[in-house]
N, C-alpha and C. Protein backbone atom coordinates (compact mmCIF):
# COMPACT_ATOMS: atom_id res chain seq x y z
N UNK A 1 18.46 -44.55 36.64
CA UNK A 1 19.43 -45.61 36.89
C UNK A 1 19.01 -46.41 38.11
N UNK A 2 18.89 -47.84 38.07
CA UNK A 2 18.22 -48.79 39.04
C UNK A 2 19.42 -48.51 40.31
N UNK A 3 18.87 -48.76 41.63
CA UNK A 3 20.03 -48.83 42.77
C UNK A 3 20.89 -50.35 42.64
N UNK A 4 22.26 -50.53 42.71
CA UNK A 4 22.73 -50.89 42.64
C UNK A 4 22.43 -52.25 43.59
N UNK A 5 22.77 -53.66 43.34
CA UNK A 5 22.23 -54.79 44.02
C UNK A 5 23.14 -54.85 45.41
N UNK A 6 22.74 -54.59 46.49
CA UNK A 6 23.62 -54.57 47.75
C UNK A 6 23.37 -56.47 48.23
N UNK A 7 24.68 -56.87 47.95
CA UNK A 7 24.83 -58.41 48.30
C UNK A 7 24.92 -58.53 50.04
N UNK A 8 25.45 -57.49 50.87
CA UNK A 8 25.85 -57.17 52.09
C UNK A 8 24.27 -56.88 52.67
N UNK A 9 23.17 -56.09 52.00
CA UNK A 9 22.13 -55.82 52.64
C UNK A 9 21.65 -57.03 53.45
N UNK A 10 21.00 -57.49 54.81
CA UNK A 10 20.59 -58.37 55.01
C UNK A 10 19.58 -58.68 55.04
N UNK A 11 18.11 -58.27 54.18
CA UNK A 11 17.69 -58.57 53.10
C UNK A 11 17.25 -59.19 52.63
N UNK A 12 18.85 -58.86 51.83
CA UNK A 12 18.95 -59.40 50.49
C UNK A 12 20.02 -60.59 50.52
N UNK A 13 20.76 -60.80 51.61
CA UNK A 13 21.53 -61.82 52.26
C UNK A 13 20.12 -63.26 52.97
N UNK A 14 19.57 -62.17 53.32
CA UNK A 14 18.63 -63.28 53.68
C UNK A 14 17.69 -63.90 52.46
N UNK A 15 17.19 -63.17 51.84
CA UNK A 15 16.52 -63.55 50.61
C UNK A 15 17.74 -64.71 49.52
N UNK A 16 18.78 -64.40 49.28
CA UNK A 16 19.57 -65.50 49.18
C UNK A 16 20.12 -66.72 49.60
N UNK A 17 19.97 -66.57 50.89
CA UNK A 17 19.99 -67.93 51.61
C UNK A 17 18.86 -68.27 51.12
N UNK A 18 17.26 -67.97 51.22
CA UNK A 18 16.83 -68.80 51.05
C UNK A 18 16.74 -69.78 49.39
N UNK A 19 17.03 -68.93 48.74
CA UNK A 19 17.15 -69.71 47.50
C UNK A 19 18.15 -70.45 47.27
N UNK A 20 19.30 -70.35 47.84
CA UNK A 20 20.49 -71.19 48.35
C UNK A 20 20.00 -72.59 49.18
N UNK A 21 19.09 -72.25 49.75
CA UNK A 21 18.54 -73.80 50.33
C UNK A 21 17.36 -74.96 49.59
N UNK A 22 16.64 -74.04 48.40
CA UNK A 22 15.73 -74.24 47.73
C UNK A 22 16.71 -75.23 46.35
N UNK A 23 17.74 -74.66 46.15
CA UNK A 23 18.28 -75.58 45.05
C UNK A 23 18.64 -76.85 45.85
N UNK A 24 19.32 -76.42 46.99
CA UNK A 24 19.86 -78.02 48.04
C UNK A 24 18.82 -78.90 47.89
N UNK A 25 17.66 -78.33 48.26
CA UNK A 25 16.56 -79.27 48.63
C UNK A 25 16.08 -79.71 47.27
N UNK A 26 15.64 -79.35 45.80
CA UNK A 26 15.96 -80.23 45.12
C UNK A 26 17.12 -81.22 44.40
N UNK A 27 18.18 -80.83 45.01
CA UNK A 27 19.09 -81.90 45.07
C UNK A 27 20.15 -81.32 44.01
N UNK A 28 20.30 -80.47 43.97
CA UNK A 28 21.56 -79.62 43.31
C UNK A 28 22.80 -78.75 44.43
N UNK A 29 23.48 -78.38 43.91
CA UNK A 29 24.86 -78.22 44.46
C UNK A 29 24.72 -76.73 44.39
N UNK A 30 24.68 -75.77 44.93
CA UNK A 30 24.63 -74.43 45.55
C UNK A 30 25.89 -73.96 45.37
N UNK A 31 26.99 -74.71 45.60
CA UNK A 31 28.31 -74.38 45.39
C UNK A 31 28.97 -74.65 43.91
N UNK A 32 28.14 -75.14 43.13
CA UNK A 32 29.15 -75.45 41.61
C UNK A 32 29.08 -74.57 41.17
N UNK A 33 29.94 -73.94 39.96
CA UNK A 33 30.14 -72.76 39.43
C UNK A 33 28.92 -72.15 39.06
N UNK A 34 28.27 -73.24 37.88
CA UNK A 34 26.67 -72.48 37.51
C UNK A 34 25.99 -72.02 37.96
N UNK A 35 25.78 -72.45 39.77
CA UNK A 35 25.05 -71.56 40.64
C UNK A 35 25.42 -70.96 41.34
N UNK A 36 26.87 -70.54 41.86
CA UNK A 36 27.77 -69.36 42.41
C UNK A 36 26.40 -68.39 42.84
N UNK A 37 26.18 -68.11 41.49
CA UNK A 37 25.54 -66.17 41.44
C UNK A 37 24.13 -66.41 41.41
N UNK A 38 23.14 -67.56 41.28
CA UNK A 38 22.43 -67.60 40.82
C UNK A 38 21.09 -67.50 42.11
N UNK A 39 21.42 -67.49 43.62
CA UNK A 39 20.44 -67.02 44.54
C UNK A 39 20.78 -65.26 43.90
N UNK A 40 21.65 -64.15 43.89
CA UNK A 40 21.86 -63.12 43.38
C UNK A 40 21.03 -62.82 42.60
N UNK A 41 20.95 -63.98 41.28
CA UNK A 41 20.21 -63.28 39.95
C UNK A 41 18.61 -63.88 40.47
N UNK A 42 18.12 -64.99 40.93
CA UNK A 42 16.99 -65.43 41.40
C UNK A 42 16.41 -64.02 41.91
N UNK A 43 17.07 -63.03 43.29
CA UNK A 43 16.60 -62.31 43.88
C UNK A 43 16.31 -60.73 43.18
N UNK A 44 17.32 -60.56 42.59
CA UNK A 44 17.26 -59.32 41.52
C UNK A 44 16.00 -59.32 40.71
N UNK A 45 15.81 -60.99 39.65
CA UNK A 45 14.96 -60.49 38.86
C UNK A 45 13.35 -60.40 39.55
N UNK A 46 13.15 -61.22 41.09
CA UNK A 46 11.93 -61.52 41.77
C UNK A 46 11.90 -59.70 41.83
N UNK A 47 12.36 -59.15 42.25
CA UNK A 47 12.76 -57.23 42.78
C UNK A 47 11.89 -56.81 41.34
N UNK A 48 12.77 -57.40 40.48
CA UNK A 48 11.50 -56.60 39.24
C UNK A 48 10.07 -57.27 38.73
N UNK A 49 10.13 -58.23 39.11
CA UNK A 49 8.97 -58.77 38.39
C UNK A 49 7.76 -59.01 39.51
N UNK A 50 7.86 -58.06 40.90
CA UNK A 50 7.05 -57.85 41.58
C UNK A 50 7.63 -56.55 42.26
N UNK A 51 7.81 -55.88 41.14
CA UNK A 51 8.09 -54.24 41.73
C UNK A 51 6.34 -53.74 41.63
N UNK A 52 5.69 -53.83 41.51
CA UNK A 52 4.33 -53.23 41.88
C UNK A 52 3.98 -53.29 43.05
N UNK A 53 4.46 -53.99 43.89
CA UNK A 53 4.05 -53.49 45.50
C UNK A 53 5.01 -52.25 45.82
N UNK A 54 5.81 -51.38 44.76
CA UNK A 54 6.40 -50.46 45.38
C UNK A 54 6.12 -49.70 44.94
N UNK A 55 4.47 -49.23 44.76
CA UNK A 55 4.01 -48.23 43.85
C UNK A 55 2.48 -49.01 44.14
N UNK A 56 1.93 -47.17 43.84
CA UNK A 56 0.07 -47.17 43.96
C UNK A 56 -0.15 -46.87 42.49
N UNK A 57 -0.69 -48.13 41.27
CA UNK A 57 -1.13 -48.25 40.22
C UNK A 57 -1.86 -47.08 40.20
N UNK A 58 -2.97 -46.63 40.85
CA UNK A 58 -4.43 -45.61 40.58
C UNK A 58 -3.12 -44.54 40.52
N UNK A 59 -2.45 -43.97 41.21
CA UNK A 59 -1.22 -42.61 40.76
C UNK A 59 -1.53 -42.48 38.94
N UNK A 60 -1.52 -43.63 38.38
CA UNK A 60 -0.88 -43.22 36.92
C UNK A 60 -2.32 -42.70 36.48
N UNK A 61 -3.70 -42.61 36.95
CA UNK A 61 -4.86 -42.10 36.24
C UNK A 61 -5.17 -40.98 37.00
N UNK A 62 -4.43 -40.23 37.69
CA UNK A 62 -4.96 -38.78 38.28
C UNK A 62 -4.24 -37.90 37.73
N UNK A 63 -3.72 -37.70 36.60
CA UNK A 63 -3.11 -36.87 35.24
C UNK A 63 -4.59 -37.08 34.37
N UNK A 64 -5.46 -35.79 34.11
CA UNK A 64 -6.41 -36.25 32.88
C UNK A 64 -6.77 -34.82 32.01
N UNK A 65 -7.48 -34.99 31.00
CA UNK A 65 -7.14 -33.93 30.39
C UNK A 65 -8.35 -33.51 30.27
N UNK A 66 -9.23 -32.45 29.69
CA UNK A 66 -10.45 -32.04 29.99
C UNK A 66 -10.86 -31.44 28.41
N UNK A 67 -10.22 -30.99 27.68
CA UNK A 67 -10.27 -30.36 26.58
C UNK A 67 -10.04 -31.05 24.91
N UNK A 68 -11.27 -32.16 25.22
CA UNK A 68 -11.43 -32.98 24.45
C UNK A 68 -12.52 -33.25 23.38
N UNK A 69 -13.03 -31.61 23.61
CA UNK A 69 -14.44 -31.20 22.69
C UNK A 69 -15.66 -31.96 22.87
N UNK A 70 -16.13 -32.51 24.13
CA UNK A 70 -16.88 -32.78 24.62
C UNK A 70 -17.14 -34.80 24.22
N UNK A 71 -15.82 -35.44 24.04
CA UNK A 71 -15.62 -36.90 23.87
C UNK A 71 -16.75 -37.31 24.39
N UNK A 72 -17.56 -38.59 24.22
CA UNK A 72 -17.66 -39.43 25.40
C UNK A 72 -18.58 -40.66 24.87
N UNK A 73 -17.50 -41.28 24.12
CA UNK A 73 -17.89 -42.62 23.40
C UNK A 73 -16.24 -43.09 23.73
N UNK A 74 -16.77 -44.82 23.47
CA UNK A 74 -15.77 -45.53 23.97
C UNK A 74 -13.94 -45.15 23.44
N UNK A 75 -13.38 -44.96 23.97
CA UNK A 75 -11.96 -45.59 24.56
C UNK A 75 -10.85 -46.53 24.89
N UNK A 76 -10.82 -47.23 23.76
CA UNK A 76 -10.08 -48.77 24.34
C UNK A 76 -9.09 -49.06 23.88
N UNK A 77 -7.35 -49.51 24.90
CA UNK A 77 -6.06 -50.12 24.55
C UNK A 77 -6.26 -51.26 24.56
N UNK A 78 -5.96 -51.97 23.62
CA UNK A 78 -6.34 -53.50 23.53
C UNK A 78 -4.78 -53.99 23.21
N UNK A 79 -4.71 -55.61 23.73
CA UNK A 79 -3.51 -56.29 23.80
C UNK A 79 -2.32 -55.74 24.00
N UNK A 80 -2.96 -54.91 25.54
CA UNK A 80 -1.83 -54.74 26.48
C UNK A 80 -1.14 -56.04 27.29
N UNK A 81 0.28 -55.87 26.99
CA UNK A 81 0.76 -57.46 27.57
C UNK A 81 0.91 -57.51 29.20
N UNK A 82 0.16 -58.59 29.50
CA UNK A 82 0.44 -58.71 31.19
C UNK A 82 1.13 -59.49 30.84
N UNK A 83 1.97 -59.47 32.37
CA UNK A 83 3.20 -60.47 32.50
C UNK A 83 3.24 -60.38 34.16
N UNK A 84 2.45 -61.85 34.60
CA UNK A 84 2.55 -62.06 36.03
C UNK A 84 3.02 -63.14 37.03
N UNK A 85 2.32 -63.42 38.25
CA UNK A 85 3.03 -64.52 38.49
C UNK A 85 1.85 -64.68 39.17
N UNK A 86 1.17 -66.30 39.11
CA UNK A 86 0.66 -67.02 40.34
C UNK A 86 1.01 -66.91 41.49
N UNK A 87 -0.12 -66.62 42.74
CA UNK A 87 0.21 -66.31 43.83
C UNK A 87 0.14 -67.74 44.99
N UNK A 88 -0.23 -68.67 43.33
CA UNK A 88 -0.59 -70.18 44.37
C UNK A 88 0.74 -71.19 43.85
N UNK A 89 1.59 -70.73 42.79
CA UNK A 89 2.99 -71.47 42.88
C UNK A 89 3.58 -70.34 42.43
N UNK A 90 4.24 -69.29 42.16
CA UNK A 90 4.87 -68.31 41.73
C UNK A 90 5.32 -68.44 40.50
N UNK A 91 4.42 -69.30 39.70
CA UNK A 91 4.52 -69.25 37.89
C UNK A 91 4.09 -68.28 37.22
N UNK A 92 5.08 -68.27 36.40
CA UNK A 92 4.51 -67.24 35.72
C UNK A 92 2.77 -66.72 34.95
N UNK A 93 2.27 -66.21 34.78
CA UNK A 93 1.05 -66.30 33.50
C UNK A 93 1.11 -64.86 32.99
N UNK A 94 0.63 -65.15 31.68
CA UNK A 94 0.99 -64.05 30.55
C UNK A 94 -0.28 -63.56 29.73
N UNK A 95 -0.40 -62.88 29.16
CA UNK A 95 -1.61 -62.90 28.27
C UNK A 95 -1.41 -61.08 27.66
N UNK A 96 -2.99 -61.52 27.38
CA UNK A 96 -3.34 -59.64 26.82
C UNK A 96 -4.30 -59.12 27.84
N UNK A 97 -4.69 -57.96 27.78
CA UNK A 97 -5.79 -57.14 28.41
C UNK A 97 -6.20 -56.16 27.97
N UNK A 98 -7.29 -55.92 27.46
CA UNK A 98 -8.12 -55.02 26.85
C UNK A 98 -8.63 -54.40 28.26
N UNK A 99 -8.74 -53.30 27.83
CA UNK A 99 -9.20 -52.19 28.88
C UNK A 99 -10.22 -50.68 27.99
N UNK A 100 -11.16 -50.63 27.89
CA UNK A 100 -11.75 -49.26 28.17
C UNK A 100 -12.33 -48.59 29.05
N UNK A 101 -13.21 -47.56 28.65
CA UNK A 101 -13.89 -46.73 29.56
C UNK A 101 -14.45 -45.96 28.19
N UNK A 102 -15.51 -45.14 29.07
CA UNK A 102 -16.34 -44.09 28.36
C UNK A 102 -16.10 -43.02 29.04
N UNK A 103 -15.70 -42.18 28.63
CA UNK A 103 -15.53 -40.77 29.41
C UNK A 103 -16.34 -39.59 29.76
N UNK A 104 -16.40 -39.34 31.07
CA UNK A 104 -17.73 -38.39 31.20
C UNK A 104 -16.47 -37.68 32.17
N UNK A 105 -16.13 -36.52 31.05
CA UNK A 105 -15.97 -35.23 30.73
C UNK A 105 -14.22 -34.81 30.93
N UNK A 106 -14.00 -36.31 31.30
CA UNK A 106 -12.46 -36.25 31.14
C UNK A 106 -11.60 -36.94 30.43
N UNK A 107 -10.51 -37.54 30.04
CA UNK A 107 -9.86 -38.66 29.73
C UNK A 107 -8.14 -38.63 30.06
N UNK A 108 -8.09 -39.79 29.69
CA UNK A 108 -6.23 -40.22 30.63
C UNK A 108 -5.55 -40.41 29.44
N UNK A 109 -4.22 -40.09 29.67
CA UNK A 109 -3.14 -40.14 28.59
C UNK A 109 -3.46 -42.00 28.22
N UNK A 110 -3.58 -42.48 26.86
CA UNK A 110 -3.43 -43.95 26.66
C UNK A 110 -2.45 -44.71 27.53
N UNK A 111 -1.22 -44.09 27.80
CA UNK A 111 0.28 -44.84 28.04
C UNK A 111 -0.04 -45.21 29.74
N UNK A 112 -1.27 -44.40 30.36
CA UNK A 112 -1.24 -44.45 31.58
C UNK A 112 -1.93 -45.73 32.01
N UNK A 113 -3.16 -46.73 30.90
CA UNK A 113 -3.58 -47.72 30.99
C UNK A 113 -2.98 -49.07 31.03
N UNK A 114 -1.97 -49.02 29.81
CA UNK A 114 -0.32 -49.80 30.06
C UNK A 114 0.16 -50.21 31.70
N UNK A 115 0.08 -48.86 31.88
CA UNK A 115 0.86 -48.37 33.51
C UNK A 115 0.31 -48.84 34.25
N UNK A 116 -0.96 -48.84 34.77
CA UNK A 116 -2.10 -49.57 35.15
C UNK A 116 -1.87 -50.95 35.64
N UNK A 117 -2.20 -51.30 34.61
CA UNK A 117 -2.17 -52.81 34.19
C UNK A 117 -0.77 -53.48 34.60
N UNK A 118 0.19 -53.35 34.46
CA UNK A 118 1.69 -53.39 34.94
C UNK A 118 1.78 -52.99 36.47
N UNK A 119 1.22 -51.99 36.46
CA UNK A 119 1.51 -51.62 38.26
C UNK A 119 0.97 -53.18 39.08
N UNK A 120 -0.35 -53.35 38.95
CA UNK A 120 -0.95 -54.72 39.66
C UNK A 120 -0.46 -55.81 38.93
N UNK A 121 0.07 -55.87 38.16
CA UNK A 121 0.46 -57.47 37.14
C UNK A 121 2.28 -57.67 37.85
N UNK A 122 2.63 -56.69 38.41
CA UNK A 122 4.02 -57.27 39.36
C UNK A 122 3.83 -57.11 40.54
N UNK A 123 2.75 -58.04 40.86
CA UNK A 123 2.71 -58.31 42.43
C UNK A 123 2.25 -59.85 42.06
N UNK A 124 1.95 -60.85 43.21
CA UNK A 124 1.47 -61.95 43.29
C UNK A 124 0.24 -62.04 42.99
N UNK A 125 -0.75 -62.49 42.00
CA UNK A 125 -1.89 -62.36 41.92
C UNK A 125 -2.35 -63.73 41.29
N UNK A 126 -3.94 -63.29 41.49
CA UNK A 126 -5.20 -64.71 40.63
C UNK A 126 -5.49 -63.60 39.43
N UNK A 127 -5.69 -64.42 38.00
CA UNK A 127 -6.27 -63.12 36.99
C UNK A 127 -7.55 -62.43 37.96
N UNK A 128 -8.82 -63.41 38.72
CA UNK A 128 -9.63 -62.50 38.60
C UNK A 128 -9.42 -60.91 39.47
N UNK A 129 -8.20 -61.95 40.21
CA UNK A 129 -8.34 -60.33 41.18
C UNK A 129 -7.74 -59.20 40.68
N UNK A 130 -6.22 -59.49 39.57
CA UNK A 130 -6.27 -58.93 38.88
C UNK A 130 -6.50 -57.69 37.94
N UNK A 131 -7.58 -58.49 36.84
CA UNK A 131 -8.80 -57.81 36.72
C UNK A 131 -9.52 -57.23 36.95
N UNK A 132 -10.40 -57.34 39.06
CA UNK A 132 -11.07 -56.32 39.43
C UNK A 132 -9.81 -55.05 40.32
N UNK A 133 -9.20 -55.18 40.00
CA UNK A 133 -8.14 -54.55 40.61
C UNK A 133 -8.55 -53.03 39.70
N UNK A 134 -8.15 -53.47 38.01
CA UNK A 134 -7.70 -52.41 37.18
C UNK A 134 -8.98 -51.60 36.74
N UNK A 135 -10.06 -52.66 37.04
CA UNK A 135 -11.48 -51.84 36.80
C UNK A 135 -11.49 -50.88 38.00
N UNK A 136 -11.42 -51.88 39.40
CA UNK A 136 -11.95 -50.52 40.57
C UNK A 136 -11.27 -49.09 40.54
N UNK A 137 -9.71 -49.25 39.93
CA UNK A 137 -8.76 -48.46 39.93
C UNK A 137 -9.60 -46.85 39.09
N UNK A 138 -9.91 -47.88 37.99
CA UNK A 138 -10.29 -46.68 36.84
C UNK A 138 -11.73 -45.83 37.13
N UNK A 139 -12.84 -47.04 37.77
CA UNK A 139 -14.12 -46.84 38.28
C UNK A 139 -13.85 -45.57 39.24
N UNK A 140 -12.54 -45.89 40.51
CA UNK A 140 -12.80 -44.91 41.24
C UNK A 140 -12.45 -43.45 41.20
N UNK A 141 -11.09 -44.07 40.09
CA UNK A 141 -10.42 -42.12 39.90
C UNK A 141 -10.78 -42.05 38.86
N UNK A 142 -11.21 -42.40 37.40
CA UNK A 142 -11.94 -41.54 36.53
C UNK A 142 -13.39 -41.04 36.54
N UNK A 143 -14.23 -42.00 37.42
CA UNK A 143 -15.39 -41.85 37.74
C UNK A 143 -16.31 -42.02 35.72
N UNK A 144 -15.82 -43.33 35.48
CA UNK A 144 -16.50 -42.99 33.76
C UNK A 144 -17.71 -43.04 33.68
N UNK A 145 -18.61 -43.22 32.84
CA UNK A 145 -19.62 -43.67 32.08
C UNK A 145 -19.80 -45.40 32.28
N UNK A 146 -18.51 -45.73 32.24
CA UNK A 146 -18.55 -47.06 32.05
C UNK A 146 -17.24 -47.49 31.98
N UNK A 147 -17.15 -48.88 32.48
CA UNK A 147 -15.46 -49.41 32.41
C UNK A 147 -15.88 -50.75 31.89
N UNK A 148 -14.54 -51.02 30.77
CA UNK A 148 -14.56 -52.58 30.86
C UNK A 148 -13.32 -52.75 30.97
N UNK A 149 -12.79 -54.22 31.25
CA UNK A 149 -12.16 -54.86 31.43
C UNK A 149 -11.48 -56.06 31.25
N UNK A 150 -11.15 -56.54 30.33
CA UNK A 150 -10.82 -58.01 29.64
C UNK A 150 -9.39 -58.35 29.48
N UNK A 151 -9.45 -59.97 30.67
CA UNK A 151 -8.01 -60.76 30.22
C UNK A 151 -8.24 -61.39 29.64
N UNK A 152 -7.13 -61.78 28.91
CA UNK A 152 -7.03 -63.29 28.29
C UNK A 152 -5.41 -64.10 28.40
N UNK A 153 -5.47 -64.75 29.32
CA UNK A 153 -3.98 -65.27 29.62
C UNK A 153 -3.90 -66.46 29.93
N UNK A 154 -2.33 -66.99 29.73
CA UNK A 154 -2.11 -68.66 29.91
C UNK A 154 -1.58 -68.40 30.82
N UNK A 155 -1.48 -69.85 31.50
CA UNK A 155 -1.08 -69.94 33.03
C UNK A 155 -0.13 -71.12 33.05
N UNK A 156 1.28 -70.92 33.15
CA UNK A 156 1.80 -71.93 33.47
C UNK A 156 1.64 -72.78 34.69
N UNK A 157 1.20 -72.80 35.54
CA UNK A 157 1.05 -73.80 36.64
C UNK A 157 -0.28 -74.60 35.98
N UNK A 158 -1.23 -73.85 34.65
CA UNK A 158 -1.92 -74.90 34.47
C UNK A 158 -1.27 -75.93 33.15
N UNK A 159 -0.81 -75.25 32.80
CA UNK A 159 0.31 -75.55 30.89
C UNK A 159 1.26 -76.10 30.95
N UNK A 160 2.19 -75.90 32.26
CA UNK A 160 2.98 -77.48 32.36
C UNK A 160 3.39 -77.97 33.50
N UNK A 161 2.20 -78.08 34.19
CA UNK A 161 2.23 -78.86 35.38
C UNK A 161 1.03 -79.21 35.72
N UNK A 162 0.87 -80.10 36.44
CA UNK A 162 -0.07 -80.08 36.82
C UNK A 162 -1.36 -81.09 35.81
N UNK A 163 -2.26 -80.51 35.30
CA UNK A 163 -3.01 -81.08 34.14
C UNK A 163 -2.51 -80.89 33.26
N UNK A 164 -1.78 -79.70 32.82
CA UNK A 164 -0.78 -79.97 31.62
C UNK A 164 -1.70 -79.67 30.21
N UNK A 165 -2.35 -78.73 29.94
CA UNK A 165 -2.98 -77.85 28.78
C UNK A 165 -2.33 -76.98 28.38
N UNK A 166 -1.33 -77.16 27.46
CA UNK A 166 -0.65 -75.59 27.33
C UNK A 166 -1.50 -74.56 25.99
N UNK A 167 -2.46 -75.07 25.55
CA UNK A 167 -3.21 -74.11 25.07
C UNK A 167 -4.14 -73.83 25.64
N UNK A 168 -4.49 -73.74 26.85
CA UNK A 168 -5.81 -73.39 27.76
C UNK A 168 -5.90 -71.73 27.60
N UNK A 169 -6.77 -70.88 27.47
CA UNK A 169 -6.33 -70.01 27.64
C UNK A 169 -7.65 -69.29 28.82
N UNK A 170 -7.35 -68.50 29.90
CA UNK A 170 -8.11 -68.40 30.85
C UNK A 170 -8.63 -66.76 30.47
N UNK A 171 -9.93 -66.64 30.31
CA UNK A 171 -10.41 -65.27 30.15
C UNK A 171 -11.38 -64.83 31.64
N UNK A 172 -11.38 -63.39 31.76
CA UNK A 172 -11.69 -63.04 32.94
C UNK A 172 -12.40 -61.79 32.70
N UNK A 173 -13.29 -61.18 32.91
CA UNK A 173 -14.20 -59.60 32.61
C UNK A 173 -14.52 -59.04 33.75
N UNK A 174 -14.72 -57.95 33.71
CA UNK A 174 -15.12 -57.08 34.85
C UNK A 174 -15.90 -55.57 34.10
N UNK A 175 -17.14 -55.25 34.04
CA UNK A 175 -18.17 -54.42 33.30
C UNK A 175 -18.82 -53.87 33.82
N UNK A 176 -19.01 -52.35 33.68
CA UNK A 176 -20.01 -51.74 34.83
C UNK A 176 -20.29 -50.36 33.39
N UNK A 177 -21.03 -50.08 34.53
CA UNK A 177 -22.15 -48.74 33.49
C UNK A 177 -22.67 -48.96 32.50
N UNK A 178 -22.25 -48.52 31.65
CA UNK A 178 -22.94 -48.14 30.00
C UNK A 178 -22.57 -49.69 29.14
N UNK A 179 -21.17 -50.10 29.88
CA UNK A 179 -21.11 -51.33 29.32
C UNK A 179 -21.69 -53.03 29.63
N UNK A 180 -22.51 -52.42 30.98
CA UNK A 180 -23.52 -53.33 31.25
C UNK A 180 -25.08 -53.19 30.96
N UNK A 181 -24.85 -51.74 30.72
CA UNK A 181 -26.36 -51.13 30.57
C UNK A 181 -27.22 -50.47 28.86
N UNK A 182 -26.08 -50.39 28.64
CA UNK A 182 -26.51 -50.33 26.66
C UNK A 182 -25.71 -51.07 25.89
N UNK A 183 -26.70 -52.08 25.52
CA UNK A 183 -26.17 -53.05 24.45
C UNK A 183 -25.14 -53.18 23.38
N UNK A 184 -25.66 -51.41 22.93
CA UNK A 184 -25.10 -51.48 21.60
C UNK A 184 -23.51 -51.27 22.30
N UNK A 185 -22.92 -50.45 23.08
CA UNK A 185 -21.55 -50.56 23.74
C UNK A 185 -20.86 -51.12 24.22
N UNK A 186 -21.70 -52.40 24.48
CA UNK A 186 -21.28 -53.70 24.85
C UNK A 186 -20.97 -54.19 23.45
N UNK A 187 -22.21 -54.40 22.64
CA UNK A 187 -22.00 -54.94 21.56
C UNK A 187 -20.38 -54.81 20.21
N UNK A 188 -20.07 -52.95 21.21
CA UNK A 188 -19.06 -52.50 19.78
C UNK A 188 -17.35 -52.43 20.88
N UNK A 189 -17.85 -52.84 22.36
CA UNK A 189 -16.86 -53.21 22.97
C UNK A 189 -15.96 -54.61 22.11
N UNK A 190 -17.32 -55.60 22.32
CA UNK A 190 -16.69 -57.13 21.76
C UNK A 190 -16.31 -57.21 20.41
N UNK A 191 -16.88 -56.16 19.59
CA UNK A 191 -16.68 -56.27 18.46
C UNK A 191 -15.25 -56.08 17.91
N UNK A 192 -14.66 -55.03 18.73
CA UNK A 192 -13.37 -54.51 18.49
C UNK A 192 -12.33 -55.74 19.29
N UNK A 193 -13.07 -56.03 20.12
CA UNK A 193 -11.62 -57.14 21.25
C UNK A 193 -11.93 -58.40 20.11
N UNK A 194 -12.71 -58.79 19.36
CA UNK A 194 -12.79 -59.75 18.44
C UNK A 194 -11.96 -59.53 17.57
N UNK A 195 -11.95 -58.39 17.03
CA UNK A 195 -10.74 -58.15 15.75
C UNK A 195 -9.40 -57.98 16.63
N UNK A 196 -9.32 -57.87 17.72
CA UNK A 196 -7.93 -57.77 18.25
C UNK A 196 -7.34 -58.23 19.46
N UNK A 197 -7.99 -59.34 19.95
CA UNK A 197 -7.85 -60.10 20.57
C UNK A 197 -6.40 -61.40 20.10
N UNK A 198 -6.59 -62.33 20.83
CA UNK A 198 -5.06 -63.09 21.31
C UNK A 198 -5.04 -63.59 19.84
C-alpha cells in the first residue's frame, strides 16, 4: 500500500507552490476549480514516474540461479516498454528495449530485466545514458559472456515541439563480449530484435 500523499509535508507544500506558480506564469488561474488539486496531482504523479532514484536498479540482478544444465547461449526480453522523461524538458519518451546477455554459468529470473530497465527509465534521463546504464548494470553483476542492449523510442520534445517529427524514432545500442566479438551472435541477436522489434 503506497504512503499516503501528506499535503502538510513541506516538501510537498513546497513542490506545490511551485507548480502553482508555473500555471500563473503561463497565464492560467491557479485558483479556478479545474486546478484546485491539480499542483497535488502534478506532484504525486512526478513521485511515480521518477521513483527510480529511490532504488538501486543493479539490486534486481543479484538473485541468480546456477542450475541451468550448463546454459550459455543467448538470452533475450525483447519489447520491454520504457516509459521516461527527458532530462532537457521533462517530456515524456517511450519506446521498447531489447536486452540480452549470454550466460557464463549463471542466469537472472526474466522479470528482473523488466525491473532493470524501469528502475533507470524513472529518473530524468538522455536514451543514450539510459542505455549504458542497463548494460553496465548487467556487465557488472552478472559478469556475462556478453551483453546487449537495444532502444528504440520516440521522444516527445522531438514529436511535438520543437521540429515536430512525430514518427522519428530514436535507436540507441550498447554491445560488449561475444556480441561484439562473434558474428554469428551478433548476427542471431538482430535477427530476433528484427522479428520483434517496434
Amino acid at each position: 500500500m503506497p504512503n499516503e500523499f501528506d499535503v502538510n509535508d513541506p516538501k510537498n507544500k513546497e513542490a506545490m507552490a511551485h507548480v502553482k506558480a508555473l500555471l500563473a506564469h503561463f497565464g492560467e488561474d491557479p485558483e479556478r476549480e479545474g486546478l484546485l488539486e491539480t499542483p497535488k496531482r502534478v506532484v504525486k504523479a512526478f513521485e511515480e514516474y521518477f521513483s527510480g532514484y529511490k532504488e538501486d536498479p543493479s539490486e534486481h540482478l543479484k538473485k541468480t540461479f546456477e542450475e541451468v544444465e550448463g546454459y550459455d547461449e543467448l538470452v533475450m526480453v525483447s519489447d520491454i516498454d520504457v516509459h521516461s522523461h527527458c532530462e532537457h524538458h521533462l517530456a515524456p519518451f517511450f519506446g521498447k528495449a531489447h536486452v540480452a546477455y549470454i550466460p557464463n554459468g549463471k542466469v537472472v529470473g526474466l522479470s528482473k530485466l523488466g525491473r532493470l530497465v524501469d528502475g533507470f527509465a524513472k529518473r530524468l534521463q538522455v536514451q543514450e545514458k539510459l542505455t549504458m546504464q542497463v548494460h553496465n548494470a548487467m556487465e557488472e553483476v552478472l559478469q556475462p559472456a556478453g551483453v546487449a542492449v537495444i532502444l528504440q523510442c520516440k521522444h516527445s520534445c522531438m514529436c511535438y515541439r520543437g521540429v515536430k517529427k512525430p514518427d522519428a524514432v530514436t535507436t540507441t545500442s550498447k554491445l560488449s563480449g561475444a556480441f561484439l566479438n562473434n558474428p554469428s551472435s551478433r548476427l542471431e541477436l538482430f535477427q530476433l530484435i528484427h522479428n520483434h522489434g517496434l
